[in-house]
C-alpha atoms as a PDB file:
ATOM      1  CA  UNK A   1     -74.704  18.196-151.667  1.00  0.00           C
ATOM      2  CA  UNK A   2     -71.267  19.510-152.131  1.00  0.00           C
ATOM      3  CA  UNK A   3     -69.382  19.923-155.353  1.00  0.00           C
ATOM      4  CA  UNK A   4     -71.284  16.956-156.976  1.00  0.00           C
ATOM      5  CA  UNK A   5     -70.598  15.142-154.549  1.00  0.00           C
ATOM      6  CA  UNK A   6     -72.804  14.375-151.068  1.00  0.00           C
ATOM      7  CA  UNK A   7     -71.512  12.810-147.599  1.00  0.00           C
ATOM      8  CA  UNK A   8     -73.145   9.883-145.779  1.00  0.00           C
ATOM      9  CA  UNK A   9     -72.958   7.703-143.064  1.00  0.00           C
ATOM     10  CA  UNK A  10     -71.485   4.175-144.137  1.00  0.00           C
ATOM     11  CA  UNK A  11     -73.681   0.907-143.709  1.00  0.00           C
ATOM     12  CA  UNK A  12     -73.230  -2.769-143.050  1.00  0.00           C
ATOM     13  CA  UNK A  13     -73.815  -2.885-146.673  1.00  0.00           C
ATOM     14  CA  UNK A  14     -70.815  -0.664-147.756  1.00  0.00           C
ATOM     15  CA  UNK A  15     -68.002  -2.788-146.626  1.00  0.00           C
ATOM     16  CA  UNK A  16     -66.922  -4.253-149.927  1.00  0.00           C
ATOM     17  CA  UNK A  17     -67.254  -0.457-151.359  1.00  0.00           C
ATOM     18  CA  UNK A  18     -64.875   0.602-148.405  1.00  0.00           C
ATOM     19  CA  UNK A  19     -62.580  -2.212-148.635  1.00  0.00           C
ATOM     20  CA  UNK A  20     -62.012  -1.365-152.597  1.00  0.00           C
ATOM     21  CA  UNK A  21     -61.771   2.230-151.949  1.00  0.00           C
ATOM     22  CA  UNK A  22     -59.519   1.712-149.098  1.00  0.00           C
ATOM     23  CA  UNK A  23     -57.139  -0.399-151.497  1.00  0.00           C
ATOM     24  CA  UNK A  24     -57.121   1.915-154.455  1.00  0.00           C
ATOM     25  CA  UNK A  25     -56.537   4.734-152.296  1.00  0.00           C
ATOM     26  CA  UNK A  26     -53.677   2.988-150.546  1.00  0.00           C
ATOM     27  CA  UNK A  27     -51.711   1.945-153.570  1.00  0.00           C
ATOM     28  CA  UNK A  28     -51.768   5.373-155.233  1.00  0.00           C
ATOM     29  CA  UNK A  29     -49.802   6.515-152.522  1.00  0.00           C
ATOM     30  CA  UNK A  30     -47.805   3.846-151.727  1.00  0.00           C
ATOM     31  CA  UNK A  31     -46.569   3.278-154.782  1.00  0.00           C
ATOM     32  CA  UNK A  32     -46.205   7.196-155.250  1.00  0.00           C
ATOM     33  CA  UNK A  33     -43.820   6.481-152.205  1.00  0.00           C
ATOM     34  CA  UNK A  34     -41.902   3.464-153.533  1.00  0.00           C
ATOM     35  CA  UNK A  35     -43.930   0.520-153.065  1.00  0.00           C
ATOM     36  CA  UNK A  36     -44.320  -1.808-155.934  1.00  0.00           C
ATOM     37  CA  UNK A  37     -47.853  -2.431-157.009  1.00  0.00           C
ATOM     38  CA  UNK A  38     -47.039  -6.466-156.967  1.00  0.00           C
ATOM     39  CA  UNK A  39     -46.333  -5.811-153.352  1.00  0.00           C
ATOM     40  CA  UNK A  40     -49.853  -4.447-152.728  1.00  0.00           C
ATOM     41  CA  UNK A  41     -51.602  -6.814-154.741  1.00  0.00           C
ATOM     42  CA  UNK A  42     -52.024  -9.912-152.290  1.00  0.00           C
ATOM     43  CA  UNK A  43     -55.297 -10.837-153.023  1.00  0.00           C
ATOM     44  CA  UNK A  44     -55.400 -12.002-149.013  1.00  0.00           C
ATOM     45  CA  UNK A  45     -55.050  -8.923-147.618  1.00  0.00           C
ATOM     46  CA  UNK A  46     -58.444  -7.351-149.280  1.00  0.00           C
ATOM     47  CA  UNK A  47     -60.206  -9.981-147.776  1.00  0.00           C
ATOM     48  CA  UNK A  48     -58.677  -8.940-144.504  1.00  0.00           C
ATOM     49  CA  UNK A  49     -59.250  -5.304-145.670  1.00  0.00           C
ATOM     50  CA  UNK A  50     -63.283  -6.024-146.228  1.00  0.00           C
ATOM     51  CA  UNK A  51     -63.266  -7.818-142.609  1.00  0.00           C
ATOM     52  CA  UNK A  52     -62.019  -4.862-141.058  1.00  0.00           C
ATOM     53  CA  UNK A  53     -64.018  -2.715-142.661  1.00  0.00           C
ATOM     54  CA  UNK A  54     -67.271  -4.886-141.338  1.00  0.00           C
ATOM     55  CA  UNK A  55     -65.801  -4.627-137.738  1.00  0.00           C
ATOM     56  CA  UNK A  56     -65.572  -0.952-138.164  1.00  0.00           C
ATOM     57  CA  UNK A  57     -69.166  -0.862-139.279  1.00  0.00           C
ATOM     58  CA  UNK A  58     -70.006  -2.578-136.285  1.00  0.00           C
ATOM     59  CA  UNK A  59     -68.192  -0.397-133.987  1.00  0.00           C
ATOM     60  CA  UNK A  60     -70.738   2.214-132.488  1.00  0.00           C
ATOM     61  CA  UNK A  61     -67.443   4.353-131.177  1.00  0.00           C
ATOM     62  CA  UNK A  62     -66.044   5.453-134.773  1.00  0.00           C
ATOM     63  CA  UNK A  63     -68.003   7.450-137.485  1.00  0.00           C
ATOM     64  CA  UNK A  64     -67.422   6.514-141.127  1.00  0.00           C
ATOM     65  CA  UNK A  65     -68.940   8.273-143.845  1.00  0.00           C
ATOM     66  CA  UNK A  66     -68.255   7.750-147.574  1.00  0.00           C
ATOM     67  CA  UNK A  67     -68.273  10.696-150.202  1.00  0.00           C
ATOM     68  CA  UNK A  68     -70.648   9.883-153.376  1.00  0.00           C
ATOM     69  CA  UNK A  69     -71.371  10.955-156.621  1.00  0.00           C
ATOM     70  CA  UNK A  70     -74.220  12.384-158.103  1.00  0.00           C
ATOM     71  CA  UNK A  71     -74.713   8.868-159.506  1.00  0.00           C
ATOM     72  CA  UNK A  72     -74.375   7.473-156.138  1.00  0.00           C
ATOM     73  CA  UNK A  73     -70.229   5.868-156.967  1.00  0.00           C
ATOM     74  CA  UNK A  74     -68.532   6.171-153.647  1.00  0.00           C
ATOM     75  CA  UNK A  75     -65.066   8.194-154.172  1.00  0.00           C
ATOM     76  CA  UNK A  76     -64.107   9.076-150.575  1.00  0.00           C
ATOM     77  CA  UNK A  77     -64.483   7.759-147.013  1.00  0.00           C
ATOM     78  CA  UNK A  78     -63.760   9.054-143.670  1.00  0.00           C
ATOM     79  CA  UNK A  79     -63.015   7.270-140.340  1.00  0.00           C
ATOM     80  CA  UNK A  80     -62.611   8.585-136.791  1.00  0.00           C
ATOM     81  CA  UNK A  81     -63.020   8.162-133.507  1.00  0.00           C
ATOM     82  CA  UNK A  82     -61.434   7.747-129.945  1.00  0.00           C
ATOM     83  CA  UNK A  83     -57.931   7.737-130.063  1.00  0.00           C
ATOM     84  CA  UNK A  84     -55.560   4.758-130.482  1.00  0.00           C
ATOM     85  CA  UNK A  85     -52.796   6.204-128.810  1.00  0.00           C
ATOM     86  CA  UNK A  86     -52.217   5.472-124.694  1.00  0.00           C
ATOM     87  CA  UNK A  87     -50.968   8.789-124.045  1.00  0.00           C
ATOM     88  CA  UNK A  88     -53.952  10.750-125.479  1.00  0.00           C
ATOM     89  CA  UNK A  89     -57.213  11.380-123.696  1.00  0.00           C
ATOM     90  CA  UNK A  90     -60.602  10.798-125.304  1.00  0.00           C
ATOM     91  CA  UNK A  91     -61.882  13.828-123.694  1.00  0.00           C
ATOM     92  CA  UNK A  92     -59.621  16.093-125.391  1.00  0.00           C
ATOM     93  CA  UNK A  93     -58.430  14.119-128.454  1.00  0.00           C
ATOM     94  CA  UNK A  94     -60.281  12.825-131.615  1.00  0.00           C
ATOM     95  CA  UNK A  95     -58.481  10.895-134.167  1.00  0.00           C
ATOM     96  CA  UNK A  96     -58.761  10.818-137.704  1.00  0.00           C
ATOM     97  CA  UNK A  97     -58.521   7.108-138.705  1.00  0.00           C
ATOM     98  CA  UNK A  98     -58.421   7.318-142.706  1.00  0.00           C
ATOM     99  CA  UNK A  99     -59.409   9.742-145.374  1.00  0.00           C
ATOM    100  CA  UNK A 100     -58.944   7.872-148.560  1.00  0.00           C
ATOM    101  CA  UNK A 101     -60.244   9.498-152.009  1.00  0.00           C
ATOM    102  CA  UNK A 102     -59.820   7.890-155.336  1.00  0.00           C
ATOM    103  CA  UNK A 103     -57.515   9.456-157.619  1.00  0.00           C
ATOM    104  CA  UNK A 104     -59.425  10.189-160.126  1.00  0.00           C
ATOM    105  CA  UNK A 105     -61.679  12.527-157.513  1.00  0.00           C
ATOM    106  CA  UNK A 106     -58.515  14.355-156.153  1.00  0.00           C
ATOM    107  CA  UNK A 107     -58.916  18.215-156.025  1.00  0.00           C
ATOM    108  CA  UNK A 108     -62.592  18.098-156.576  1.00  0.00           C
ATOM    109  CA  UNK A 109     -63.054  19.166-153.028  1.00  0.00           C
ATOM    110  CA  UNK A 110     -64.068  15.225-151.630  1.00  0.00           C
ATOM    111  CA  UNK A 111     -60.903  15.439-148.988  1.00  0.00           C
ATOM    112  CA  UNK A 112     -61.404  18.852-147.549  1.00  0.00           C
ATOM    113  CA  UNK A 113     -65.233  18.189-147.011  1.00  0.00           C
ATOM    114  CA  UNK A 114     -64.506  14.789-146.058  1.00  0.00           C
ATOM    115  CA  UNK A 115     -61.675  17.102-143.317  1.00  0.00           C
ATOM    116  CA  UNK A 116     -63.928  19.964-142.210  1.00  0.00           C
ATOM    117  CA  UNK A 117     -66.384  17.013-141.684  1.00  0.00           C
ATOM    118  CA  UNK A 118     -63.901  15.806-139.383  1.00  0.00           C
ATOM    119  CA  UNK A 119     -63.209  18.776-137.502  1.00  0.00           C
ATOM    120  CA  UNK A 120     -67.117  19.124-137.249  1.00  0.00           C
ATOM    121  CA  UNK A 121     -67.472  15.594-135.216  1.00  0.00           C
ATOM    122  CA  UNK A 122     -64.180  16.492-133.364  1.00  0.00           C
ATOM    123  CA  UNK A 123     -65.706  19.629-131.991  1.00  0.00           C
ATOM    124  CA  UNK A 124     -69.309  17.634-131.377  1.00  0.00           C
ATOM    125  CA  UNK A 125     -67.655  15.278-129.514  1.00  0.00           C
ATOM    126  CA  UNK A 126     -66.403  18.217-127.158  1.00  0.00           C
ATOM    127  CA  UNK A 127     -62.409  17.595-128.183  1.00  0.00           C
ATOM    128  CA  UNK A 128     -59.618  20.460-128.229  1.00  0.00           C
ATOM    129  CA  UNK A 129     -57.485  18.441-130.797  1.00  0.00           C
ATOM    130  CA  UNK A 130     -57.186  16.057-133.526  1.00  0.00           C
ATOM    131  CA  UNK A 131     -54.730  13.172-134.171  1.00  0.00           C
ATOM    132  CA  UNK A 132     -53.812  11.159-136.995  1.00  0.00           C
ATOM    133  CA  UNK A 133     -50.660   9.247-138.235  1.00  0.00           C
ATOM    134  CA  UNK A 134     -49.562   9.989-141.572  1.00  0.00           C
ATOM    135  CA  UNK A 135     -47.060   8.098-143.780  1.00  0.00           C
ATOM    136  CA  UNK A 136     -43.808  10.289-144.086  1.00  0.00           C
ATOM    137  CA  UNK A 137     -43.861   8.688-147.978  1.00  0.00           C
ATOM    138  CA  UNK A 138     -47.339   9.868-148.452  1.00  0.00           C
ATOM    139  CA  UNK A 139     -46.467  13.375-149.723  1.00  0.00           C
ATOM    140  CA  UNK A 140     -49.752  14.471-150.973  1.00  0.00           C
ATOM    141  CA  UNK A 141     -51.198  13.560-147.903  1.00  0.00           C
ATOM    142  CA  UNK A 142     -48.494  15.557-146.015  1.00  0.00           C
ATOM    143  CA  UNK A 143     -49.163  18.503-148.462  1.00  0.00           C
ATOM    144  CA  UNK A 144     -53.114  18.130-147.597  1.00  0.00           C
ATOM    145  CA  UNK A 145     -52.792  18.109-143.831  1.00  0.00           C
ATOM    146  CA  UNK A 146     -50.392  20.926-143.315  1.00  0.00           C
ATOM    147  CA  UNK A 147     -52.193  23.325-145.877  1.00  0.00           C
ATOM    148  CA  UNK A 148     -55.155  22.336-143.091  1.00  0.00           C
ATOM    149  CA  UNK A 149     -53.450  23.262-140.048  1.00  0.00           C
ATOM    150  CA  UNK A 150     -52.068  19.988-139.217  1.00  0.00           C
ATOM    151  CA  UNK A 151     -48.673  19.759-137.291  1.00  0.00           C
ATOM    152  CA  UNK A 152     -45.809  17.017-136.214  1.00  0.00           C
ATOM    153  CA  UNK A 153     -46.205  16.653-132.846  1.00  0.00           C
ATOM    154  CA  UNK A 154     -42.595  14.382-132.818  1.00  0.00           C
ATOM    155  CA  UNK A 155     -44.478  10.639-132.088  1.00  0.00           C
ATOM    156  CA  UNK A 156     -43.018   8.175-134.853  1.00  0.00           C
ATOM    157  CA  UNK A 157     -43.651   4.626-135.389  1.00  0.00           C
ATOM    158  CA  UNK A 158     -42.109   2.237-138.136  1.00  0.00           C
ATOM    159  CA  UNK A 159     -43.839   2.000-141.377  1.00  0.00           C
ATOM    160  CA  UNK A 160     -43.033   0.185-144.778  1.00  0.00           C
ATOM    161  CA  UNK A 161     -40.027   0.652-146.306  1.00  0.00           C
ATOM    162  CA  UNK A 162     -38.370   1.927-143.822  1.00  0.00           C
ATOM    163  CA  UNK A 163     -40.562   5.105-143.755  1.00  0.00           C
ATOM    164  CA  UNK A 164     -42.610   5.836-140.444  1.00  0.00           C
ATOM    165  CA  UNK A 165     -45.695   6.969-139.656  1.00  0.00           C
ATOM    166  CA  UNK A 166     -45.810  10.890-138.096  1.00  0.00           C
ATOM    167  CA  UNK A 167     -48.422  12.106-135.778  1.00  0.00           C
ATOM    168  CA  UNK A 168     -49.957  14.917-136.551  1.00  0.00           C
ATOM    169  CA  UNK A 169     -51.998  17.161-134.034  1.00  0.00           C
ATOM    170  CA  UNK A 170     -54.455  19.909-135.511  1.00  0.00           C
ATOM    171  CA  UNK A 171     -55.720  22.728-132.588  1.00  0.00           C
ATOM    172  CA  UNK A 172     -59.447  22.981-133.228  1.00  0.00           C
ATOM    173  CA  UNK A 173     -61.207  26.559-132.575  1.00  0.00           C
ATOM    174  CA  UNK A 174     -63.329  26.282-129.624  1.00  0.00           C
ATOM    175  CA  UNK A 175     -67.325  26.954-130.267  1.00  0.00           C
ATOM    176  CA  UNK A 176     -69.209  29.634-128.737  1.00  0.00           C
ATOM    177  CA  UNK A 177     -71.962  28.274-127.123  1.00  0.00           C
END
């Protein structure tokens, strides 16, 4: 248990809890980075959220865990995995899907155990590096990675409003065996 808070591995069973997390944690910082709320709120695309979410579960190549309370509410999830990105190897890369934590948890400590979780699995699964994207809007997000050792490695892609998604590489500290 962490800060009042303890990590798990997500179930079948947790997709609607992901999907809703996923959403709330998306709007706070799209709208923090323009996006109207109205634009968000298509109630299509949480359906589409919770049916990703259910083929994530499924998928025995990514790790999700979710971050709950002591009275078991879910604030925080993680996702990672094998790269998505051609020119990276899955021997030596480990990408960092999503963290998304619920405002009302931010700097409670949820993201950073939710991260050093992450590096933990990176370094189990034998990798030198990690890899995410990160929206250049998201500022907090920006913030949070780089105060974690996270760096532009110069790969863009377009994002929403004209704002593109960064990759961002973090060197992991080899392990003594």
């Amino acid at each position: 248990m962490h800060q009042g808070f303890r990590l798990r591995e997500a179930t079948a069973e947790d997709a609607d809890i992901l999907a809703d997390v996923h959403t709330r944690a998306r709007t706070a910082y799209y709208t923090a980075g323009g996006m109207t709320e109205e634009e968000l709120a298509d109630p299509s695309a949480w359906g589409q959220r919770r049916a990703a979410w259910a083929r994530v579960l499924a998928t025995s190549s990514r790790t999700t865990l979710v971050a709950e309370d002591a009275n078991g509410t879910v604030d925080g999830l993680l996702t990672a995995g094998p790269p998505h990105h051609e020119d990276l190897d899955a021997s030596t890369s480990y990408e960092l899907y999503q963290i998304g934590v619920l405002p009302h948890a931010w700097g409670r400590g949820v993201g950073g155990a939710l991260h050093r979780e992450f590096v933990t699995l990176a370094a189990a699964a034998g990798c030198a590096e990690g890899v995410l994207e990160c929206w250049t809007s998201n500022t907090r997000a920006q913030g949070f990675y780089a105060r974690n050792g996270w760096r532009p490695d110069g790969a863009r892609r377009p994002g929403p409003l004209d704002h593109d998604y960064v990759r961002l590489r973090l060197k992991l500290v080899p392990h003594s065996s």
